[in-house]
C-alpha atoms as a PDB file:
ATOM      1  CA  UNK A   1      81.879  84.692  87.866  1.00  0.00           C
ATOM      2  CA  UNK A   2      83.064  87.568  90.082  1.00  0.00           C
ATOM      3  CA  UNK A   3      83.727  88.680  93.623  1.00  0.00           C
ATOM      4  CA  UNK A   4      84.463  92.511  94.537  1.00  0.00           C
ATOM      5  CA  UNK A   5      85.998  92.874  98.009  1.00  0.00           C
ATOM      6  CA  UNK A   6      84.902  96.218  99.780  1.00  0.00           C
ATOM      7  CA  UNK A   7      86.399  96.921 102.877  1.00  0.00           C
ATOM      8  CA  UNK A   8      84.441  99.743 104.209  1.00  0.00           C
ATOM      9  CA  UNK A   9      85.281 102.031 107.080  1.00  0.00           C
ATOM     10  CA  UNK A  10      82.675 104.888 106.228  1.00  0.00           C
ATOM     11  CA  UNK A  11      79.219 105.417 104.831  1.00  0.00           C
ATOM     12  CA  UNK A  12      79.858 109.125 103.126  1.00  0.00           C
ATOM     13  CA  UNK A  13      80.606 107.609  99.449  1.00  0.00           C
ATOM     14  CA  UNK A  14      79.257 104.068  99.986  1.00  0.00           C
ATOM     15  CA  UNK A  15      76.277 104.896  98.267  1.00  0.00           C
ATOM     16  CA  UNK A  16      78.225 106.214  95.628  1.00  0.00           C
ATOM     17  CA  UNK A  17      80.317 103.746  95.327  1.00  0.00           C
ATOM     18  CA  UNK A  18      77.806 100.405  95.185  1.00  0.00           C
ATOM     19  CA  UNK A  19      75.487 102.617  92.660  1.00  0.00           C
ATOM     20  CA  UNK A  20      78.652 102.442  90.749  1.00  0.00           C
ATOM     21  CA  UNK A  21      79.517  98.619  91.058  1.00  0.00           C
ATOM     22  CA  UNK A  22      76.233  97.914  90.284  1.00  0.00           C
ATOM     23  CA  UNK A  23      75.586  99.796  87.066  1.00  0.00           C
ATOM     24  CA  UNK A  24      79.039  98.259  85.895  1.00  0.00           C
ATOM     25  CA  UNK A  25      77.984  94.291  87.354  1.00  0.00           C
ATOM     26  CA  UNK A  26      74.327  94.173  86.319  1.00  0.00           C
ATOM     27  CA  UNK A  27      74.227  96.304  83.240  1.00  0.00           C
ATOM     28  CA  UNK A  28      76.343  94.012  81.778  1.00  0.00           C
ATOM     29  CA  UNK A  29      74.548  90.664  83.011  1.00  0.00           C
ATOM     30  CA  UNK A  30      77.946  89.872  85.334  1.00  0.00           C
ATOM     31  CA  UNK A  31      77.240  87.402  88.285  1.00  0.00           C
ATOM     32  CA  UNK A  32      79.163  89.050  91.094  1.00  0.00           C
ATOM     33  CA  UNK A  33      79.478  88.880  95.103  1.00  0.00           C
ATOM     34  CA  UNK A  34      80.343  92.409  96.846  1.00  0.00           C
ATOM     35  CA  UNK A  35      81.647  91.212  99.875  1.00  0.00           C
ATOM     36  CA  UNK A  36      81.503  94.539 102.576  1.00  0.00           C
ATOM     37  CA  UNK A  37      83.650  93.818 105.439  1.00  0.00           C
ATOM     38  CA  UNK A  38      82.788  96.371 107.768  1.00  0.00           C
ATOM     39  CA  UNK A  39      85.714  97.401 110.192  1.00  0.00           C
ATOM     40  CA  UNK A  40      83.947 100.222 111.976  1.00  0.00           C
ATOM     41  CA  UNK A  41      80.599  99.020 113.013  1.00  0.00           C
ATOM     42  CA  UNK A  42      78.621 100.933 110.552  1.00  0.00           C
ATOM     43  CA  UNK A  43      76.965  98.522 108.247  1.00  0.00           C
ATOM     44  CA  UNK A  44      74.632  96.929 110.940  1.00  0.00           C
ATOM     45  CA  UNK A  45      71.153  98.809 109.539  1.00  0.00           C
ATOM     46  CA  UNK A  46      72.705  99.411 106.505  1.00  0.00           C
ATOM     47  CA  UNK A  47      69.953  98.217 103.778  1.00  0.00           C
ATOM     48  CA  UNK A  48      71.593  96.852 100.659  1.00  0.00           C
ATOM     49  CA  UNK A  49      68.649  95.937  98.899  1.00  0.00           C
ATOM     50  CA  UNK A  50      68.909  98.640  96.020  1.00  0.00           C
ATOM     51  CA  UNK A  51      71.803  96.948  95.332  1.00  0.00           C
ATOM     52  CA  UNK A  52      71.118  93.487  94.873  1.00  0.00           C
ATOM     53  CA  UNK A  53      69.385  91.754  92.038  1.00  0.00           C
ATOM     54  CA  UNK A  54      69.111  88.300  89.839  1.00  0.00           C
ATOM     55  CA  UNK A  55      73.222  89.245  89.074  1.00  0.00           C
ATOM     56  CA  UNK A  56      74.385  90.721  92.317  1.00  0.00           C
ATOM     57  CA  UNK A  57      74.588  89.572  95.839  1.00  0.00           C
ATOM     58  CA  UNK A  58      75.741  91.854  98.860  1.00  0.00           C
ATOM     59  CA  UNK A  59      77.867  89.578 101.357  1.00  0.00           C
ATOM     60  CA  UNK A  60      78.198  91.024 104.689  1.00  0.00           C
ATOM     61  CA  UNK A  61      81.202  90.439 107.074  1.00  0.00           C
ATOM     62  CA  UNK A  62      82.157  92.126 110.653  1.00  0.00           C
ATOM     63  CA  UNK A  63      85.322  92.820 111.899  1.00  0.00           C
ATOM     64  CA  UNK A  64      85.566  96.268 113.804  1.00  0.00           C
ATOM     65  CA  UNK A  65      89.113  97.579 114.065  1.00  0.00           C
ATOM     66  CA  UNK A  66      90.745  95.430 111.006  1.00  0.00           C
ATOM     67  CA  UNK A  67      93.061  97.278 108.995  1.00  0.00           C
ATOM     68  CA  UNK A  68      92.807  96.988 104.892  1.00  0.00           C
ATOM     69  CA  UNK A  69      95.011  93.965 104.750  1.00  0.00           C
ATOM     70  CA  UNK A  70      92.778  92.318 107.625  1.00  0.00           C
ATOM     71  CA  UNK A  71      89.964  93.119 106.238  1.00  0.00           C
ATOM     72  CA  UNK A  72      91.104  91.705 102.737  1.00  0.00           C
ATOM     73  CA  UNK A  73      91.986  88.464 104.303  1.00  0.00           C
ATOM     74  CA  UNK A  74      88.890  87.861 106.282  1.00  0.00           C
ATOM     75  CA  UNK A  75      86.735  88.951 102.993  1.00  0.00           C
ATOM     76  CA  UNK A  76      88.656  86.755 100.954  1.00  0.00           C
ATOM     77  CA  UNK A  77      87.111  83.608 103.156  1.00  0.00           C
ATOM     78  CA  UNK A  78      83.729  84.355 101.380  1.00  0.00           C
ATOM     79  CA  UNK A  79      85.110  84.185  98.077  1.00  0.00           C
ATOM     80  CA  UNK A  80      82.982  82.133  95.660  1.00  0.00           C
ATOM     81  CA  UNK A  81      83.756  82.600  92.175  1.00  0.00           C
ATOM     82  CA  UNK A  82      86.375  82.501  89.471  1.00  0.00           C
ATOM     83  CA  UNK A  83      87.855  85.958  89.452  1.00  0.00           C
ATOM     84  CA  UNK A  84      88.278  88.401  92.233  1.00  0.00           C
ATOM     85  CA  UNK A  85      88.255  92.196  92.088  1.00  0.00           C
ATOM     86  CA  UNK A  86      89.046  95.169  94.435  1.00  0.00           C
ATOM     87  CA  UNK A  87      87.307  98.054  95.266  1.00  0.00           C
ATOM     88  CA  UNK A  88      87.458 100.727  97.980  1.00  0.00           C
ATOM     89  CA  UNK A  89      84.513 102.633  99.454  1.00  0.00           C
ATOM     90  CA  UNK A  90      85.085 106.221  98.536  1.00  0.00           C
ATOM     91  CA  UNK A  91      85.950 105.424  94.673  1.00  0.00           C
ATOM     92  CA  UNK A  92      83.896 104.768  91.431  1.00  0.00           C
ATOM     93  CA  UNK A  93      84.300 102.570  88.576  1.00  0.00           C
ATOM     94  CA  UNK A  94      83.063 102.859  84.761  1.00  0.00           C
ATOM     95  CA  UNK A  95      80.032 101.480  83.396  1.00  0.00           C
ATOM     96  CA  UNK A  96      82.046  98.965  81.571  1.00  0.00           C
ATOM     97  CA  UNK A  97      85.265  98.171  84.073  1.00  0.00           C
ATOM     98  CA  UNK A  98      84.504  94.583  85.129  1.00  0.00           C
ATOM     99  CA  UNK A  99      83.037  93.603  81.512  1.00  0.00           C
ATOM    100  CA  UNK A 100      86.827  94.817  79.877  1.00  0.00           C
ATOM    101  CA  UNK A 101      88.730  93.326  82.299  1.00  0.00           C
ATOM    102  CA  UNK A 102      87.475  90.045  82.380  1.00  0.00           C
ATOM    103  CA  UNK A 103      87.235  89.888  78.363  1.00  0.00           C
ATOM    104  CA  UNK A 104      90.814  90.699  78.782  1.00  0.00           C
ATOM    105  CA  UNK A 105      91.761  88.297  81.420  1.00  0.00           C
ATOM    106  CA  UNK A 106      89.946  85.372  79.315  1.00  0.00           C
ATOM    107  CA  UNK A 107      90.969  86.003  76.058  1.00  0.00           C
ATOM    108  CA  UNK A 108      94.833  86.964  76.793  1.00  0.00           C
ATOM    109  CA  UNK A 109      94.946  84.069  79.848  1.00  0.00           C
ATOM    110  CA  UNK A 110      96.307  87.088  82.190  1.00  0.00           C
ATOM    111  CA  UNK A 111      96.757  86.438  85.953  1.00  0.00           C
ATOM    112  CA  UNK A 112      95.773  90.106  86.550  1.00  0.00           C
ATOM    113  CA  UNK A 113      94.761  93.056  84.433  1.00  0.00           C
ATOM    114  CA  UNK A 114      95.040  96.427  85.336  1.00  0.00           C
ATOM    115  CA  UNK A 115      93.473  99.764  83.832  1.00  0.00           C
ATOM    116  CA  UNK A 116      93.787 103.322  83.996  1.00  0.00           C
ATOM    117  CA  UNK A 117      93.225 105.139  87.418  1.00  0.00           C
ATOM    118  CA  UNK A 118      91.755 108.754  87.436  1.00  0.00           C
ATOM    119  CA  UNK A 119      91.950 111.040  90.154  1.00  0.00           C
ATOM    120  CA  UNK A 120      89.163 113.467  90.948  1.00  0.00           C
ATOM    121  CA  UNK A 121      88.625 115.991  91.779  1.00  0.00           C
ATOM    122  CA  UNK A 122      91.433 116.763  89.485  1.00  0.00           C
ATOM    123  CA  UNK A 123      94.712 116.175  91.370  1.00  0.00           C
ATOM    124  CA  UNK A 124      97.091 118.928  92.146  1.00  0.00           C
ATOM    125  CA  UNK A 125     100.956 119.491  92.205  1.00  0.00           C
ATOM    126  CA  UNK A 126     102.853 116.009  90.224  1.00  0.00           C
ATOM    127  CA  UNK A 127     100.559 113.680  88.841  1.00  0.00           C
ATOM    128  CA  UNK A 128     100.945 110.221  89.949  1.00  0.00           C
ATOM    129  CA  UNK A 129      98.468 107.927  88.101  1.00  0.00           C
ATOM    130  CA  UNK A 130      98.347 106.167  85.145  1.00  0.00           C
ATOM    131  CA  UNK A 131      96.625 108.220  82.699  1.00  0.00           C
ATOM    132  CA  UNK A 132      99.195 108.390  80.295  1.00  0.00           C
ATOM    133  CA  UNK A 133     100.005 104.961  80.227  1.00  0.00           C
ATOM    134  CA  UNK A 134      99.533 102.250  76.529  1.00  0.00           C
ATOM    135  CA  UNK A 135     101.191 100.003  78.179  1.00  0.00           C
ATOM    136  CA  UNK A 136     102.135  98.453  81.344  1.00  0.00           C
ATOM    137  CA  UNK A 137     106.011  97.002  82.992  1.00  0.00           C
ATOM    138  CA  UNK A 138     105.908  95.733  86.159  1.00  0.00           C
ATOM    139  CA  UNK A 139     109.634  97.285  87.041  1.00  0.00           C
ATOM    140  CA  UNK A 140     107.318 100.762  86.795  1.00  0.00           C
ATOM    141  CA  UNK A 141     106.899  99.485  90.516  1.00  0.00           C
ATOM    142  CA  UNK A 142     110.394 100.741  91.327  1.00  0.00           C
ATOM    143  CA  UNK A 143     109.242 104.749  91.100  1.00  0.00           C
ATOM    144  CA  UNK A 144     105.471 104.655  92.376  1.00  0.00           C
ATOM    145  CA  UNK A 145     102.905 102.197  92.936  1.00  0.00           C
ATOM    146  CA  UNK A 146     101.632 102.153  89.171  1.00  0.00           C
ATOM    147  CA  UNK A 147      99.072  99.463  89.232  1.00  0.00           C
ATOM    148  CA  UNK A 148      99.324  98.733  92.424  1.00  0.00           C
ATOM    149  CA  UNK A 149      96.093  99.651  93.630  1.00  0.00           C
ATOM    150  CA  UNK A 150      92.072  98.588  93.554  1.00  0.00           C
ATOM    151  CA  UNK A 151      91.951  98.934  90.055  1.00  0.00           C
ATOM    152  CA  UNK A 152      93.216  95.272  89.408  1.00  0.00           C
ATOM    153  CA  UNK A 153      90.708  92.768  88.499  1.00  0.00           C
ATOM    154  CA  UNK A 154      92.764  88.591  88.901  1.00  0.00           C
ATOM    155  CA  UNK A 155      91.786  85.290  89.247  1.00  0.00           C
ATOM    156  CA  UNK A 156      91.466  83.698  92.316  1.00  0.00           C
ATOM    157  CA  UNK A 157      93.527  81.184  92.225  1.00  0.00           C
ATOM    158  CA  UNK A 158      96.490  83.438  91.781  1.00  0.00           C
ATOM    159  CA  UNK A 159      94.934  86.025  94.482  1.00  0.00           C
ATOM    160  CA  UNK A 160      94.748  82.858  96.926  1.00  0.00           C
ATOM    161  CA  UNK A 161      98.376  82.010  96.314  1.00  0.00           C
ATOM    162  CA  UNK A 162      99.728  85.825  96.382  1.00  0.00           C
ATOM    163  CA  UNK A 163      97.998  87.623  98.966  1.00  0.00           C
ATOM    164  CA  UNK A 164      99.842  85.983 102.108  1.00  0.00           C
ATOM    165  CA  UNK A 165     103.044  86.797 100.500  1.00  0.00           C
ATOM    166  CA  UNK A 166     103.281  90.416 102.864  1.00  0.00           C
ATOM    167  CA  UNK A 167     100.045  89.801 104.861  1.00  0.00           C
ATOM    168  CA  UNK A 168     101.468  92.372 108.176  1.00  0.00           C
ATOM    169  CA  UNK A 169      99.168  95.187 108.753  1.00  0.00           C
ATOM    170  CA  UNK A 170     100.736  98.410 107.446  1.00  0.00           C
ATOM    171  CA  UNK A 171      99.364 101.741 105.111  1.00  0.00           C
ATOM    172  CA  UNK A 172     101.834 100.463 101.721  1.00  0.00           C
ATOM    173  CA  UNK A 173     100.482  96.751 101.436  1.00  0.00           C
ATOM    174  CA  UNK A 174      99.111  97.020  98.136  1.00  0.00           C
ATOM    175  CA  UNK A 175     102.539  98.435  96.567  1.00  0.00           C
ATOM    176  CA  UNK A 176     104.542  96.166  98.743  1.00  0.00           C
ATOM    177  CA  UNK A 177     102.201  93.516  97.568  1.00  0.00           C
ATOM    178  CA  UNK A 178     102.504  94.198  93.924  1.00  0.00           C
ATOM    179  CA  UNK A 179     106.564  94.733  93.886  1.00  0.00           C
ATOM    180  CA  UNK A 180     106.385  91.021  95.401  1.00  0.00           C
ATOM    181  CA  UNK A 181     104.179  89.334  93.142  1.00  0.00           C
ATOM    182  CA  UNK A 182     103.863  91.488  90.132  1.00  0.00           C
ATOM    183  CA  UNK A 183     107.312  89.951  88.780  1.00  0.00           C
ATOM    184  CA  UNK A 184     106.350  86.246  88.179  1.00  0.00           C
ATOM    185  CA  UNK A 185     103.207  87.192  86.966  1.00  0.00           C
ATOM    186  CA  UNK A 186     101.327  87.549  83.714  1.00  0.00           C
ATOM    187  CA  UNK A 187     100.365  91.385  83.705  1.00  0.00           C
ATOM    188  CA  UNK A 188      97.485  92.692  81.448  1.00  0.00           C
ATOM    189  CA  UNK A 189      96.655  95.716  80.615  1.00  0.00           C
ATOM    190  CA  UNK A 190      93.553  97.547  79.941  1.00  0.00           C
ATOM    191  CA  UNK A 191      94.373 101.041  78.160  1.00  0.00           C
ATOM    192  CA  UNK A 192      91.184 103.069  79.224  1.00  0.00           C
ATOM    193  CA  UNK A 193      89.774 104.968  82.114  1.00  0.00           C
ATOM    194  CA  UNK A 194      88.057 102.315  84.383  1.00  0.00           C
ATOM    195  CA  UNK A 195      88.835 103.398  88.127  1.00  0.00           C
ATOM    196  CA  UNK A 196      87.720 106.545  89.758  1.00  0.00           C
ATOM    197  CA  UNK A 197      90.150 107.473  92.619  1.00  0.00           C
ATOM    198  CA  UNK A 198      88.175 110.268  94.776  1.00  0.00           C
ATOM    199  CA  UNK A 199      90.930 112.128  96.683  1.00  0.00           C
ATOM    200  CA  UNK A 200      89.110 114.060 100.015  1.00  0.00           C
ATOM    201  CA  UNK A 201      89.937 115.078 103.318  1.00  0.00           C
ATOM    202  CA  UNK A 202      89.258 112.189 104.824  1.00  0.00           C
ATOM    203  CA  UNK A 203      91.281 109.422 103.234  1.00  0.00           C
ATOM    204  CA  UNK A 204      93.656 107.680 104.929  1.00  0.00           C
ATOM    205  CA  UNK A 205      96.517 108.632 102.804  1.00  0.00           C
ATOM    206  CA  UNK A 206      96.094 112.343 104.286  1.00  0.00           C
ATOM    207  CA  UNK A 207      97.091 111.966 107.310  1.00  0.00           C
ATOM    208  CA  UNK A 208     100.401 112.310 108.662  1.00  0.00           C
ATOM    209  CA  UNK A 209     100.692 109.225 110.715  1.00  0.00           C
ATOM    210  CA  UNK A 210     100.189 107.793 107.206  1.00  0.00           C
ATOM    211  CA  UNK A 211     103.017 108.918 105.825  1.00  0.00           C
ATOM    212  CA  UNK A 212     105.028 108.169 108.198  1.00  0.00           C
ATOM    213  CA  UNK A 213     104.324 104.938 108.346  1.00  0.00           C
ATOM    214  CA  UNK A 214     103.902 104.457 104.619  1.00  0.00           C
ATOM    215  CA  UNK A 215     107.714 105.682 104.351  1.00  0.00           C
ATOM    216  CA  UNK A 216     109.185 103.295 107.117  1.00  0.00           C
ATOM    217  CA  UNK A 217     107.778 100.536 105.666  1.00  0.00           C
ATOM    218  CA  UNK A 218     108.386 101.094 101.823  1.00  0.00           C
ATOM    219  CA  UNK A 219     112.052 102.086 101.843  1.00  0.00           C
ATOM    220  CA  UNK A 220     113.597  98.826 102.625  1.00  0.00           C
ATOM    221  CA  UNK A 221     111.616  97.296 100.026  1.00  0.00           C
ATOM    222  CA  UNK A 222     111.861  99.725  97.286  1.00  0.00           C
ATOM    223  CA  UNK A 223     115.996  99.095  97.592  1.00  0.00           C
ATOM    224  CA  UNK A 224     115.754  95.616  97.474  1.00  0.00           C
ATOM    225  CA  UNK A 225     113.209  95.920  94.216  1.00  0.00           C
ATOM    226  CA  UNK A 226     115.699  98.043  92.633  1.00  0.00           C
ATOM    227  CA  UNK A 227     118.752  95.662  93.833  1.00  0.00           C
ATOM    228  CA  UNK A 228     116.867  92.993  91.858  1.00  0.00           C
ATOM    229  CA  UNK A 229     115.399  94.395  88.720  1.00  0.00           C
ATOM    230  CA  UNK A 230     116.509  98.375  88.682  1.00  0.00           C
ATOM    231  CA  UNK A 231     118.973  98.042  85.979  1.00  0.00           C
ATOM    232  CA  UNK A 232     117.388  97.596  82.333  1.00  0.00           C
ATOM    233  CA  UNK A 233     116.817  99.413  79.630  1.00  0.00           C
ATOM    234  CA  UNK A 234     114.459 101.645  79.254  1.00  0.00           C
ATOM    235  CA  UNK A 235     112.827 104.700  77.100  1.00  0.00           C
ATOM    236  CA  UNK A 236     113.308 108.342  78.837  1.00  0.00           C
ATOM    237  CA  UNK A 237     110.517 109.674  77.230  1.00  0.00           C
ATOM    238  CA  UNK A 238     108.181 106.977  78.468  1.00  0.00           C
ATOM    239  CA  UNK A 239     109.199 107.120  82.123  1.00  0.00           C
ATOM    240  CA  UNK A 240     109.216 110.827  81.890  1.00  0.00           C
ATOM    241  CA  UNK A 241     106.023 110.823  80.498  1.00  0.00           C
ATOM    242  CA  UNK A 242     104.117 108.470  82.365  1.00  0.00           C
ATOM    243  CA  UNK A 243     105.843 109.283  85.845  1.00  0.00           C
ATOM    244  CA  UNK A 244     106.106 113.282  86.160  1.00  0.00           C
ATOM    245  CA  UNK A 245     103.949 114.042  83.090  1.00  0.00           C
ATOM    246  CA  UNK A 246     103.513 118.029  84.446  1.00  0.00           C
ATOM    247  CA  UNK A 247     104.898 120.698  86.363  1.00  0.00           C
ATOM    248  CA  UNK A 248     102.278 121.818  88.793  1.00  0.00           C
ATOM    249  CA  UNK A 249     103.236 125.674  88.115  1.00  0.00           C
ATOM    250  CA  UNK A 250     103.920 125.753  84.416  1.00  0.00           C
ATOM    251  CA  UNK A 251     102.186 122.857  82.962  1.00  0.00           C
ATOM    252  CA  UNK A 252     105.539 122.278  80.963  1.00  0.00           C
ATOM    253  CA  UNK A 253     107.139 118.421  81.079  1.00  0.00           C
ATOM    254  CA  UNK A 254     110.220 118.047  82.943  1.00  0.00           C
ATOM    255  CA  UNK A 255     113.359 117.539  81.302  1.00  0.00           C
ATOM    256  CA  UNK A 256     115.767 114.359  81.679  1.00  0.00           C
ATOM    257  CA  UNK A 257     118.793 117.262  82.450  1.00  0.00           C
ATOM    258  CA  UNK A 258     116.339 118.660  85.078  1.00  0.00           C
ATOM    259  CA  UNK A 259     115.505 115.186  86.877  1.00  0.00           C
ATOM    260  CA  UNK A 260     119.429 114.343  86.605  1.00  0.00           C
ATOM    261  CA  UNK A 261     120.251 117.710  88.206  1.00  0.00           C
ATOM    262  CA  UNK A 262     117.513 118.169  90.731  1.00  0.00           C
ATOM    263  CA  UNK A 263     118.139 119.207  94.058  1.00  0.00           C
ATOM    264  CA  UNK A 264     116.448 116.676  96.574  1.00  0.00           C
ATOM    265  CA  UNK A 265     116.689 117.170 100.229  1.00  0.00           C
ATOM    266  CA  UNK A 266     118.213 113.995 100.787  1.00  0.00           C
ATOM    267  CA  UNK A 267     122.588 113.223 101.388  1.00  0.00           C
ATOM    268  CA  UNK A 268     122.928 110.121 100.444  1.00  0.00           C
ATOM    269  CA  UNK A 269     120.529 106.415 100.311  1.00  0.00           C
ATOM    270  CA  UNK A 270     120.546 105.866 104.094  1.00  0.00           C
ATOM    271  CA  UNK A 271     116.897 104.316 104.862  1.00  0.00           C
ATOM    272  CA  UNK A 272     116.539 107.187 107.886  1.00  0.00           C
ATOM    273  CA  UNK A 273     116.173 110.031 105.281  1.00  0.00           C
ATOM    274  CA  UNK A 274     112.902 108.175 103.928  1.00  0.00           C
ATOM    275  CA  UNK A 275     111.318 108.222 107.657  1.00  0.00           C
ATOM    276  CA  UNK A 276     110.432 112.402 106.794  1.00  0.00           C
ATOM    277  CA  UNK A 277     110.627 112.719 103.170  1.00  0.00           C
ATOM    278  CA  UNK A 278     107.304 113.263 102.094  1.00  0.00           C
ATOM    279  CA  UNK A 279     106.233 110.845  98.734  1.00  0.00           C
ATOM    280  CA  UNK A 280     106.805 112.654  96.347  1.00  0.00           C
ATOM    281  CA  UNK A 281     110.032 113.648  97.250  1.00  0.00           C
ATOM    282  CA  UNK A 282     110.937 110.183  97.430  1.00  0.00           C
ATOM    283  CA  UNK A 283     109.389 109.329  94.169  1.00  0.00           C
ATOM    284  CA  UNK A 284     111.752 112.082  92.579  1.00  0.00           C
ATOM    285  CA  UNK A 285     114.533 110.704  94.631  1.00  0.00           C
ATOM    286  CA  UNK A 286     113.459 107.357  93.025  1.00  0.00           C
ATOM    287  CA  UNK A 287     113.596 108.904  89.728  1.00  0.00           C
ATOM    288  CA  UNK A 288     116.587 110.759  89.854  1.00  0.00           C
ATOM    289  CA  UNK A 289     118.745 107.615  91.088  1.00  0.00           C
ATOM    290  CA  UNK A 290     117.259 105.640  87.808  1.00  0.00           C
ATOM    291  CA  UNK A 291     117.902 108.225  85.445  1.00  0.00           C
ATOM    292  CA  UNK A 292     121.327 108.189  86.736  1.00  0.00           C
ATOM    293  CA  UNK A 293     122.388 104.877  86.452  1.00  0.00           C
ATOM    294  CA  UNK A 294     120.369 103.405  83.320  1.00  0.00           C
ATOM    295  CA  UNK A 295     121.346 103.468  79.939  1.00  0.00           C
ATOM    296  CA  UNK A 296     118.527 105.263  77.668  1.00  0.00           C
ATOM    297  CA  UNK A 297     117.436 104.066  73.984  1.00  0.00           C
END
C-alpha cells in the first residue's frame, strides 16, 4: 500500500526515526516499503532487522554524494506500491500519521494530503510551521514553504508525474517543487500534529552555505509565483495568524499596521538583495509586499 522514501546522510536519529515509522506502519497493520538511500556510505553494517516485520520491508539503495533531490529520484526507482510518502532521517512521525493520511487521501480522492508540522525542541524567534493551521491554500506557498515539506503523504502516480518538474540539485527543492505543482493539484488536509521536525546543530538548513544558496535559488521563483497567483483575496487575520503567529520577545501577535509599516533592510524588489537576506527577513519582506497590495475581507 505504501512506500516511505528516507534519504539518509547520518545515523545520530536514524534509530529514532525508523522506531518511529514503524510504530506508525505496523501498529496499524499498513504494508509499507522504507526505501533508505544512503548518500554517505553509512548504512553498509547497518542491521535493519528490528525494523522489519510481516508489514514492513527495509529497501536499501547506495548512492554516496547524492544530494536530497538525487537521492529522491534514485529511491523513487524502487517504488512498489500505491501511495508514496516522505520522510527525513532526523524527524519523527505520530503513531497514527500514515493511517490519517491515507483514510484521507481515499475517502476525499486527494492527490496529496498534508498535516501539521511541529518543531522541537520548541522553535525560537518567528514561528514558521503550520501549527495553527484548519485549513490549507496552496497560494500560502507565496510567504513560506507551508506544506512543502516531508510531511506530505500522495499517490504515486501523481509523485511520478510531478517530481521531474524542478529535478536540479539545490537546498529549496521541496518549496520550489510544491509552488510548481501544488496549483493543479487536489490538496488535502489533515488538521492534527503528525510530523515531528527535530531542529539541531547539524541540519543542513544551519549552515550558511545553505542559505545562501537557498536564497539564490528561491527568489526568482517566489516573483514569478506571486506574478501568477499573488493577487486574491484573502483574510488578514488568517495569514497573520498562521504566518507570524508570535513575537519572539513579547509573545504578543503582530499587527496588520505593524507588518504594513515594518522596516526591512531591503530598497526595493531587485533579486540581488535576496542573495544576503537571511529567511526570515525575506519571509517578512514577502509578507509586507502582500499586505500591501491585497484587498482584505
Amino acid at each position: 500500500m505504501l512506500d516511505i522514501l528516507l534519504p539518509v546522510s547520518r545515523l545520530t536519529f536514524l534509530r529514532e526515526c525508523l522506531t518511529s515509522i514503524f510504530e506508525s506502519t505496523h501498529n496499524n497493520k499498513i504494508k509499507t516499503n522504507i526505501v533508505l538511500v544512503d548518500t554517505a556510505e553509512i548504512l553498509g553494517d547497518f542491521e535493519t532487522n528490528l525494523w522489519q516485520s510481516q508489514y514492513v520491508e527495509i529497501i536499501k539503495v547506495f548512492s554516496p554524494g547524492a544530494s536530497y533531490c538525487e537521492a529522491l529520484m534514485l529511491g523513487s526507482e524502487q517504488l512498489k506500491n500505491t501511495y508514496v510518502s516522505l520522510m527525513n532521517d532526523d524527524d519523527l512521525v505520530h503513531e497514527d500519521k500514515f493511517f490519517h493520511q491515507l483514510a484521507l487521501i481515499q475517502s476525499e480522492e486527494c492527490d496529496v494530503v498534508i498535516g501539521k508540522l511541529i518543531k522541537f525542541p520548541r522553535a525560537r524567534g518567528l514561528s514558521l510551521n503550520l501549527t495553527s493551521y484548519h485549513a490549507y491554500d496552496f497560494k500560502f506557498l507565496g510567504i513560506g514553504p507551508f506544506g512543502a515539506n516531508a510531511s506530505i503523504l500522495m499517490k504515486r502516480t501523481w509523485w511520478d508525474k510531478n517530481r521531474n518538474l524542478h529535478s536540479i540539485n539545490t537546498p529549496s527543492w521541496d518549496w520550489i517543487f510544491a509552488m510548481q505543482s501544488y496549483p493543479s493539484s487536489s490538496i488535502g488536509y489533515a488538521p492534527r500534529s503528525i510530523y515531528y521536525y527535530r531542529q539541531h546543530d547539524s541540519q543542513i538548513t544551519k549552515t550558511s552555505l545553505y542559505k545562501r544558496e537557498f536564497m539564490d535559488e528561491i527568489a526568482p521563483h517566489l516573483l514569478r509565483f506571486w506574478e501568477k497567483y499573488g493577487s486574491y483575496e484573502v483574510s488578514s487575520d488568517l495569514i497573520l495568524s498562521y504566518v507570524f503567529p508570535r513575537d519572539s520577545l513579547s509573545e504578543r501577535k503582530y499587527s496588520l499596521k505593524e507588518f504594513r509599516n515594518a522596516q526591512l533592510s531591503l530598497k526595493g524588489p531587485e533579486l540581488s538583495g535576496f542573495v544576503w537576506l537571511k529567511y526570515q527577513t525575506l519571509a517578512r519582506w514577502i509578507a509586507h509586499r502582500f499586505f500591501k497590495n491585497q484587498n482584505f475581507k
